[in-house]
N, C-alpha and C. Protein backbone atom coordinates (compact mmCIF):
# COMPACT_ATOMS: atom_id res chain seq x y z
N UNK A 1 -13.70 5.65 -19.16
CA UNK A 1 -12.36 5.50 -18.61
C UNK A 1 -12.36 4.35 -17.61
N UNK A 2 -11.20 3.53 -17.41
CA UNK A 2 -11.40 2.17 -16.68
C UNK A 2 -10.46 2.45 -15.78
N UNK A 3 -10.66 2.46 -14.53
CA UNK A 3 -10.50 2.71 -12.72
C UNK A 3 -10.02 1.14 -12.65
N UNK A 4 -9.12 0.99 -12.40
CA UNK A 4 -9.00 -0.24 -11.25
C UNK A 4 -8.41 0.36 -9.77
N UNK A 5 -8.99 0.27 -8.57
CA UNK A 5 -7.91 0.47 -7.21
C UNK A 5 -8.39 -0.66 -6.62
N UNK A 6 -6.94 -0.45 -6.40
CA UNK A 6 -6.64 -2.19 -5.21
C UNK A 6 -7.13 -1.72 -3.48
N UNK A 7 -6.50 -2.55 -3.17
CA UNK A 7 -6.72 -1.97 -1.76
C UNK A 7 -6.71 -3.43 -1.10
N UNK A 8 -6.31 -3.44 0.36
CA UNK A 8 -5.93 -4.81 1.55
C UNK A 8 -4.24 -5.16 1.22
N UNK A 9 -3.51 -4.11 0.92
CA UNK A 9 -1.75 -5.00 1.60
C UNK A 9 -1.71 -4.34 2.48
N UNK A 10 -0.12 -4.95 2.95
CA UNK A 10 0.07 -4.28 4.27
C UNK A 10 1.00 -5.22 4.76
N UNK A 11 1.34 -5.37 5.81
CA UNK A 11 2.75 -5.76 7.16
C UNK A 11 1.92 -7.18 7.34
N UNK A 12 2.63 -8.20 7.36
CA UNK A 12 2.37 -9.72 7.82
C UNK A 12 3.00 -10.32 8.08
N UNK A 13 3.36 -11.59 9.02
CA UNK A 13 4.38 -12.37 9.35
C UNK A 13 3.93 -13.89 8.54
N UNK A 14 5.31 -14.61 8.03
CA UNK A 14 5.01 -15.49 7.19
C UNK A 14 3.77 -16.51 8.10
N UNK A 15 3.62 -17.42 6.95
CA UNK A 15 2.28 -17.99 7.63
C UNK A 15 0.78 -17.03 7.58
N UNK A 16 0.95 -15.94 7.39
CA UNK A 16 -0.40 -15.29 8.43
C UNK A 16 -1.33 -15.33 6.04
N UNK A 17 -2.51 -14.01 6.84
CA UNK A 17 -3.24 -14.32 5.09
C UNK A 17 -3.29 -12.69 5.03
N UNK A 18 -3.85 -12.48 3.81
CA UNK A 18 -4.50 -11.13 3.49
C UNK A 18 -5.53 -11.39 2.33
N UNK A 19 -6.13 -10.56 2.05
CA UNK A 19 -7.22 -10.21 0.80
C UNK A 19 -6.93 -8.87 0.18
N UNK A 20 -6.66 -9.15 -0.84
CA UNK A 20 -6.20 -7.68 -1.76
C UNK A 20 -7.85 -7.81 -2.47
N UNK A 21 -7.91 -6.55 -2.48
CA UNK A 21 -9.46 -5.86 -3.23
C UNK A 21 -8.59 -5.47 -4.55
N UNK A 22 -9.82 -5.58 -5.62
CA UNK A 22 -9.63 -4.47 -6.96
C UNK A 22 -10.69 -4.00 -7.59
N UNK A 23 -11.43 -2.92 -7.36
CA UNK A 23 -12.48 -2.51 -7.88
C UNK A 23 -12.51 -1.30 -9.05
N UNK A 24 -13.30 -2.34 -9.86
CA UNK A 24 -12.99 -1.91 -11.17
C UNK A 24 -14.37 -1.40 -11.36
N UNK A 25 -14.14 -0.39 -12.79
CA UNK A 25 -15.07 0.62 -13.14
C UNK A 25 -14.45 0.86 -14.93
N UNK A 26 -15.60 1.29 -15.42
CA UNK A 26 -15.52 2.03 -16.64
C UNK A 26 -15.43 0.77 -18.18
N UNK A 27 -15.95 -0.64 -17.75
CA UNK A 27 -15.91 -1.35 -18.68
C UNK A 27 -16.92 -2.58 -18.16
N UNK A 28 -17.20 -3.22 -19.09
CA UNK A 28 -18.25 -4.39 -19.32
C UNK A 28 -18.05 -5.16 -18.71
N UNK A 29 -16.84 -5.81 -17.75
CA UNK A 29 -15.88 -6.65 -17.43
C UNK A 29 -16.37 -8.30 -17.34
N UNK A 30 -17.74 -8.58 -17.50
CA UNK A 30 -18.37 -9.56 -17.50
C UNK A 30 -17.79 -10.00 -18.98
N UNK A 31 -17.62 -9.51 -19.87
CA UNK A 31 -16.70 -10.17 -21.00
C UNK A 31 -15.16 -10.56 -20.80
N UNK A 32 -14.50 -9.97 -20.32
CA UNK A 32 -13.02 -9.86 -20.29
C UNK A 32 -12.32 -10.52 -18.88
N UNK A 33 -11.10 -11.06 -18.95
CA UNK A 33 -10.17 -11.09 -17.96
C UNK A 33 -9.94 -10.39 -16.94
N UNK A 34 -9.61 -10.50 -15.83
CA UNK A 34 -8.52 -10.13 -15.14
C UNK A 34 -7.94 -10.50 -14.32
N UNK A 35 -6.58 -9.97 -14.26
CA UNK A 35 -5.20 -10.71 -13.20
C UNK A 35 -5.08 -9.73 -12.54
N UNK A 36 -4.01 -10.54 -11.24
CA UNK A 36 -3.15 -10.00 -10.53
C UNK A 36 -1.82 -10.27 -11.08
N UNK A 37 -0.96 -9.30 -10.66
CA UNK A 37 0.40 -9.37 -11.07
C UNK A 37 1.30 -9.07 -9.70
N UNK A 38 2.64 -9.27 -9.69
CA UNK A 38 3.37 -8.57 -8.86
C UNK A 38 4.93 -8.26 -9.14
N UNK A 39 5.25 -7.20 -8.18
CA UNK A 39 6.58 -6.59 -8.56
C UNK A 39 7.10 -6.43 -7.83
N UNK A 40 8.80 -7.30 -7.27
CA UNK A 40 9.43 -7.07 -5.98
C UNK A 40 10.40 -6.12 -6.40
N UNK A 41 11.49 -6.03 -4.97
CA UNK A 41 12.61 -4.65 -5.47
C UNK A 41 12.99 -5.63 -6.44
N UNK A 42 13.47 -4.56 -7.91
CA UNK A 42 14.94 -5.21 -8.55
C UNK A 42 14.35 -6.36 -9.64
N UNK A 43 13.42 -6.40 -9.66
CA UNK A 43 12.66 -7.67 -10.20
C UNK A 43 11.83 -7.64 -11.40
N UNK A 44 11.50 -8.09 -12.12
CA UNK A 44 10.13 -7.70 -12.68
C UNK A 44 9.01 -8.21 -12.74
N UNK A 45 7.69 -7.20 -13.10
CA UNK A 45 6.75 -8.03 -12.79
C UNK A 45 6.08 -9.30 -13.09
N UNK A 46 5.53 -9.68 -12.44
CA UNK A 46 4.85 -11.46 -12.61
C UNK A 46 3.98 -11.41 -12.41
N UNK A 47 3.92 -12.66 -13.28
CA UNK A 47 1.90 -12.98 -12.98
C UNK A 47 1.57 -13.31 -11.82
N UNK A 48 0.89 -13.39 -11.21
CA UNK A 48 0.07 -13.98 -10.43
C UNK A 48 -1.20 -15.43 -10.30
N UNK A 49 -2.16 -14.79 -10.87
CA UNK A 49 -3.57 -15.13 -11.13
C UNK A 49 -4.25 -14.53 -11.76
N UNK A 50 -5.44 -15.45 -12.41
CA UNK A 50 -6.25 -14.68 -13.47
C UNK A 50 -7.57 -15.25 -13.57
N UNK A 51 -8.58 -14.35 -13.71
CA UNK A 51 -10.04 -15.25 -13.70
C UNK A 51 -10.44 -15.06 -14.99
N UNK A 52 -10.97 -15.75 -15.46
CA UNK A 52 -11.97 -14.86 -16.59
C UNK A 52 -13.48 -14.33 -16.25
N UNK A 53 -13.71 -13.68 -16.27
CA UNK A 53 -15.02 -13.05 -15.45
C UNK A 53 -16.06 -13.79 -15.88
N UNK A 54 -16.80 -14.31 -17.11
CA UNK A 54 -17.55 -14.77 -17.54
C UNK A 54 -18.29 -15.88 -16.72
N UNK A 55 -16.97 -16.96 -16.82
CA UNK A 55 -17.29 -18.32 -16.63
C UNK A 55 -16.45 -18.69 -15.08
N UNK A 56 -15.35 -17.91 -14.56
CA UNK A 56 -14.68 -18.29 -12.91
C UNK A 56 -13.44 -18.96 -13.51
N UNK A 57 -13.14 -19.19 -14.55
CA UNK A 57 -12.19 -20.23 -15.06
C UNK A 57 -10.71 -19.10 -14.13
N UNK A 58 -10.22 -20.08 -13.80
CA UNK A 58 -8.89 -19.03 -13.34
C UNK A 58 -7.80 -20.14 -13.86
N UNK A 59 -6.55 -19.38 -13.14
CA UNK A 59 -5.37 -19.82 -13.76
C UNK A 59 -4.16 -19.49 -12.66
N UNK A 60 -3.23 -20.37 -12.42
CA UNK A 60 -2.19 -19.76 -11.17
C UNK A 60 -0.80 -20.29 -11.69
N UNK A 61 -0.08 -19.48 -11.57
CA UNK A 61 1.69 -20.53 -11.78
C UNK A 61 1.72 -21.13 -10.32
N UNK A 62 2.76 -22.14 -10.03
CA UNK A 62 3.01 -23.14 -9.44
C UNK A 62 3.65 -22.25 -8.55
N UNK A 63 4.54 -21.23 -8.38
CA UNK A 63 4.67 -20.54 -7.21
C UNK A 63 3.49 -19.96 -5.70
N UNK A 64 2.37 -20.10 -6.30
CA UNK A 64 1.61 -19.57 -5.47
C UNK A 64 -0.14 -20.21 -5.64
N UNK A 65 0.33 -21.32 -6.70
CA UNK A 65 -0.96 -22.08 -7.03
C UNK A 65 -1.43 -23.36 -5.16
N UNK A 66 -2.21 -23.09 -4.86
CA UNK A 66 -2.52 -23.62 -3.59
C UNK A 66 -2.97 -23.06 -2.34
N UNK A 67 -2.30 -21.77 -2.57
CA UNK A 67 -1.88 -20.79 -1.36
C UNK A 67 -2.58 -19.16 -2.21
N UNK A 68 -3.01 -19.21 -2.91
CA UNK A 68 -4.07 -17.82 -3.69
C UNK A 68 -5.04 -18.33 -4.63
N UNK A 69 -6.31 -17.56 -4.39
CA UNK A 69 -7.51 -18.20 -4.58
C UNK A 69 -7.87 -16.92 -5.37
N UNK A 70 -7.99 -16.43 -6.78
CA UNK A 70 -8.63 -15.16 -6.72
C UNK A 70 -10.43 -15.80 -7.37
N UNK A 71 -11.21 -14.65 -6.84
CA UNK A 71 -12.46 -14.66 -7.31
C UNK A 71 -13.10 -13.63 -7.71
N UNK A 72 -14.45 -13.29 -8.23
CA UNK A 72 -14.85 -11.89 -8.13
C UNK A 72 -16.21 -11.84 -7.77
N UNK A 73 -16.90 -10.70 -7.83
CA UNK A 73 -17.84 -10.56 -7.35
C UNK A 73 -18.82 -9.69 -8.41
N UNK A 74 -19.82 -10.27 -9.02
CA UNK A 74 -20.20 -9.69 -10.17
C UNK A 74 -20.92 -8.46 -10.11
N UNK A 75 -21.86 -8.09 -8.31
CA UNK A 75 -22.65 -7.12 -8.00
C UNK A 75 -21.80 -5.96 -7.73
N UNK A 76 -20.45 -6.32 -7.43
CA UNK A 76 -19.85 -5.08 -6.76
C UNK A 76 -18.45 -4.58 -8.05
N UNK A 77 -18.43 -5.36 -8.66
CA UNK A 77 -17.57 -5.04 -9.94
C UNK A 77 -16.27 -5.37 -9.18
N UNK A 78 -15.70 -5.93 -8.59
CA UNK A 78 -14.68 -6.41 -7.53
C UNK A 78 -13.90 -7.92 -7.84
N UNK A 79 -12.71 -7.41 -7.90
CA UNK A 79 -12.09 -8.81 -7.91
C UNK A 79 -10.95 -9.05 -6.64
N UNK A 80 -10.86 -10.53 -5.87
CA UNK A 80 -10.32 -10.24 -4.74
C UNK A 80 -8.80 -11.32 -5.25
N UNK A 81 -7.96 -11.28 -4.07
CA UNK A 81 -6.98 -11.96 -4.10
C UNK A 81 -6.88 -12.88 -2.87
N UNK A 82 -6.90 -13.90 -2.16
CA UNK A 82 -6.83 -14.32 -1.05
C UNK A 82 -5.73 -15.28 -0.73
N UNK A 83 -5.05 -14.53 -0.33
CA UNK A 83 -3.51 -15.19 -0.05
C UNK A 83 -3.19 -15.70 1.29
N UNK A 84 -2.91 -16.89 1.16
CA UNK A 84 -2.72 -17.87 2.42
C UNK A 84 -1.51 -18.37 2.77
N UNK A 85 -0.84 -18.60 3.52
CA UNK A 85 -0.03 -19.12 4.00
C UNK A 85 1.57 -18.37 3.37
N UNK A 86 1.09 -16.94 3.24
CA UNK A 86 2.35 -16.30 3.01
C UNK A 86 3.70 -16.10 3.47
N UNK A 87 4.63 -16.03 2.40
CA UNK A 87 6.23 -16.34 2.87
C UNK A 87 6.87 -15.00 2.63
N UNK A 88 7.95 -14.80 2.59
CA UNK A 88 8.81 -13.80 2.65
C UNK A 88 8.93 -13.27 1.00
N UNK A 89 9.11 -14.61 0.89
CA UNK A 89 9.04 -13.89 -1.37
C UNK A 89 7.88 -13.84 -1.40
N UNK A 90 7.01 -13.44 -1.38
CA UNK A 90 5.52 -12.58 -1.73
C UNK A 90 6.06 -11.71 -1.85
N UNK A 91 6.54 -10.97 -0.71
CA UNK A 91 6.93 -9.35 -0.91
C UNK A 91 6.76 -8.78 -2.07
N UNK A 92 6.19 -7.68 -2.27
CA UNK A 92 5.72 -7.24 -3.49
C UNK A 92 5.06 -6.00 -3.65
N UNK A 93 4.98 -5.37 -4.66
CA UNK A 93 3.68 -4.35 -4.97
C UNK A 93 3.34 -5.18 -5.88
N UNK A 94 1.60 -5.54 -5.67
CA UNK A 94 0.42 -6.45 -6.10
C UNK A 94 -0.54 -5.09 -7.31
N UNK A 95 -0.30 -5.48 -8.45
CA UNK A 95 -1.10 -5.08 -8.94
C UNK A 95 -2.41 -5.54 -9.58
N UNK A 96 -3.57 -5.15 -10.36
CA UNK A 96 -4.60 -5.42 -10.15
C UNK A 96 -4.53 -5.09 -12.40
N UNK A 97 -5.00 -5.59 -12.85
CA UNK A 97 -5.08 -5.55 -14.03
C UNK A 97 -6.16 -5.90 -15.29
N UNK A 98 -6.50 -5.37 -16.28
CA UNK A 98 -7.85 -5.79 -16.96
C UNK A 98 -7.33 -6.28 -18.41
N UNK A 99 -7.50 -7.15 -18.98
CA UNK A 99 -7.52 -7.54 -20.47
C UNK A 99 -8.70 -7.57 -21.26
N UNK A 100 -8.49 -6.78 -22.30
CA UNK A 100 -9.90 -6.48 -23.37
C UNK A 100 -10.30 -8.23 -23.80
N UNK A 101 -9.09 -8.99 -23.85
CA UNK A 101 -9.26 -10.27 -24.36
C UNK A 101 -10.16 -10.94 -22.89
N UNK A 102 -10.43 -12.23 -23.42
CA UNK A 102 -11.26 -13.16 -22.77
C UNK A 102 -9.93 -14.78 -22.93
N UNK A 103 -9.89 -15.62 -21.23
CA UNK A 103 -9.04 -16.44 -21.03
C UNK A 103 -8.30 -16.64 -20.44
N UNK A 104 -7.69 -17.33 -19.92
CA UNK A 104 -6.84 -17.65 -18.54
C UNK A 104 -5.75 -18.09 -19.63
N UNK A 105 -5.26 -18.06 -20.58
CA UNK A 105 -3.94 -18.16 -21.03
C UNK A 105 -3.12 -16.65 -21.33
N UNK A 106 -4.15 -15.64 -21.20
CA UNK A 106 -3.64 -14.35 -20.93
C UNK A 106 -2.48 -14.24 -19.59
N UNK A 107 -1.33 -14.39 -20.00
CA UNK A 107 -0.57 -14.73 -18.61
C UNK A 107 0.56 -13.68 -18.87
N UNK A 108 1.03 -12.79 -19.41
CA UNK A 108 1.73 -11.50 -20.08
C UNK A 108 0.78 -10.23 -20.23
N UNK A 109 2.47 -9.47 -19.46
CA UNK A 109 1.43 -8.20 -19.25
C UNK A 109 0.87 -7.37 -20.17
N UNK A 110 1.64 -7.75 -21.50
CA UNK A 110 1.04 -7.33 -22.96
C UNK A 110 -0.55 -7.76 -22.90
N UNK A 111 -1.01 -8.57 -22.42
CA UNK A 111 -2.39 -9.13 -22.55
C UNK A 111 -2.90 -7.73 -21.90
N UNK A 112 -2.89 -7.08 -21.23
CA UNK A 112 -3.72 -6.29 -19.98
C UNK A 112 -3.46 -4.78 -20.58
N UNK A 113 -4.41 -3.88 -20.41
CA UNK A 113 -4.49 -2.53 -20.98
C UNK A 113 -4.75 -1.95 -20.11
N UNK A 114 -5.30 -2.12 -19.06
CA UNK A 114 -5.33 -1.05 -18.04
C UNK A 114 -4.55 -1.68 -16.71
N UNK A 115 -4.53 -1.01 -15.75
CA UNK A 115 -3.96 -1.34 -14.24
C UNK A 115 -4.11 -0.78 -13.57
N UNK A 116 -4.08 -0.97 -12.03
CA UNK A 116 -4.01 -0.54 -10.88
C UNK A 116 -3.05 0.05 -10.71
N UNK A 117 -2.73 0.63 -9.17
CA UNK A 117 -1.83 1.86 -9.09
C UNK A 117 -0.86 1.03 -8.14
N UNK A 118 -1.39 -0.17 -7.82
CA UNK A 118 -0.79 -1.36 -6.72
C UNK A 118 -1.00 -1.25 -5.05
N UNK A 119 -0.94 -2.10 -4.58
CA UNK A 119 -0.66 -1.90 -3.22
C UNK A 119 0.31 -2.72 -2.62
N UNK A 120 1.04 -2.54 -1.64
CA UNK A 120 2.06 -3.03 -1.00
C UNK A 120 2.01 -4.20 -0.05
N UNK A 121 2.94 -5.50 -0.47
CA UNK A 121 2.57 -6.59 0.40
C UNK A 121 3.84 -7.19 0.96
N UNK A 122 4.26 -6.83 2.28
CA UNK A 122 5.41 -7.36 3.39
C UNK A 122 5.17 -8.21 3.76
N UNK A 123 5.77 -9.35 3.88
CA UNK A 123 5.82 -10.52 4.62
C UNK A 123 7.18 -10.59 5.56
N UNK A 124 6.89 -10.45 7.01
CA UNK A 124 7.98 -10.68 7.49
C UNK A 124 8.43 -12.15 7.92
N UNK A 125 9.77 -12.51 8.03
CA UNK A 125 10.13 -13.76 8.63
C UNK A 125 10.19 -13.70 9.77
């Protein structure tokens, strides 16, 4: 069975950073993808970022390409999010996500089979 929990949102004023955790369990993940996604009120969800675990290759849309760095960590089965210079549209529940496929053109949430349960990210002005 494949566990992802997130963990690091929370209350921030624009400008400031955070690190969202996602520690994953119950798959090989050294083969496969994974992203972050997110979901504001009223909205639907979006991509984020995506690594491919293998090789580090990642991938960002232009909304947040500069300002989020994701990486992972191969000993701890962990993938992080490191968000910098956050604004008010971040706001979000950040989810954490796995694709059986391999690739950073995996950018739809059809690509991803499992997920996180999310965690919550405020940015105040």
């Amino acid at each position: 069975q494949v566990q992802l929990v997130e963990s690091g949102g929370g209350l921030v004023q624009a400008g400031d950073s955070l690190r969202l955790s996602c520690a994953a369990s119950g798959r090989t993940f050294s083969s496969y993808t994974m992203g972050w996604f997110r979901q504001a009120p009223g909205k639907e969800r979006e991509f984020v970022a995506n690594i491919n675990w293998s090789d580090g290759s990642t991938y960002y849309p232009d909304s947040v390409k500069g300002r989020f760095t994701i990486s992972r960590d191969n000993a701890k089965n962990t993938v992080y999010l490191q968000m910098n210079s956050l604004k008010p549209e971040d706001t979000a529940v950040y989810y954490c996500a796995s694709s059986p496929f391999r690739g950073t053109a995996l950018r739809v949430l059809g690509a991803y089979d499992y997920w996180g349960q999310g965690t919550q990210v405020t940015v105040s002005s």
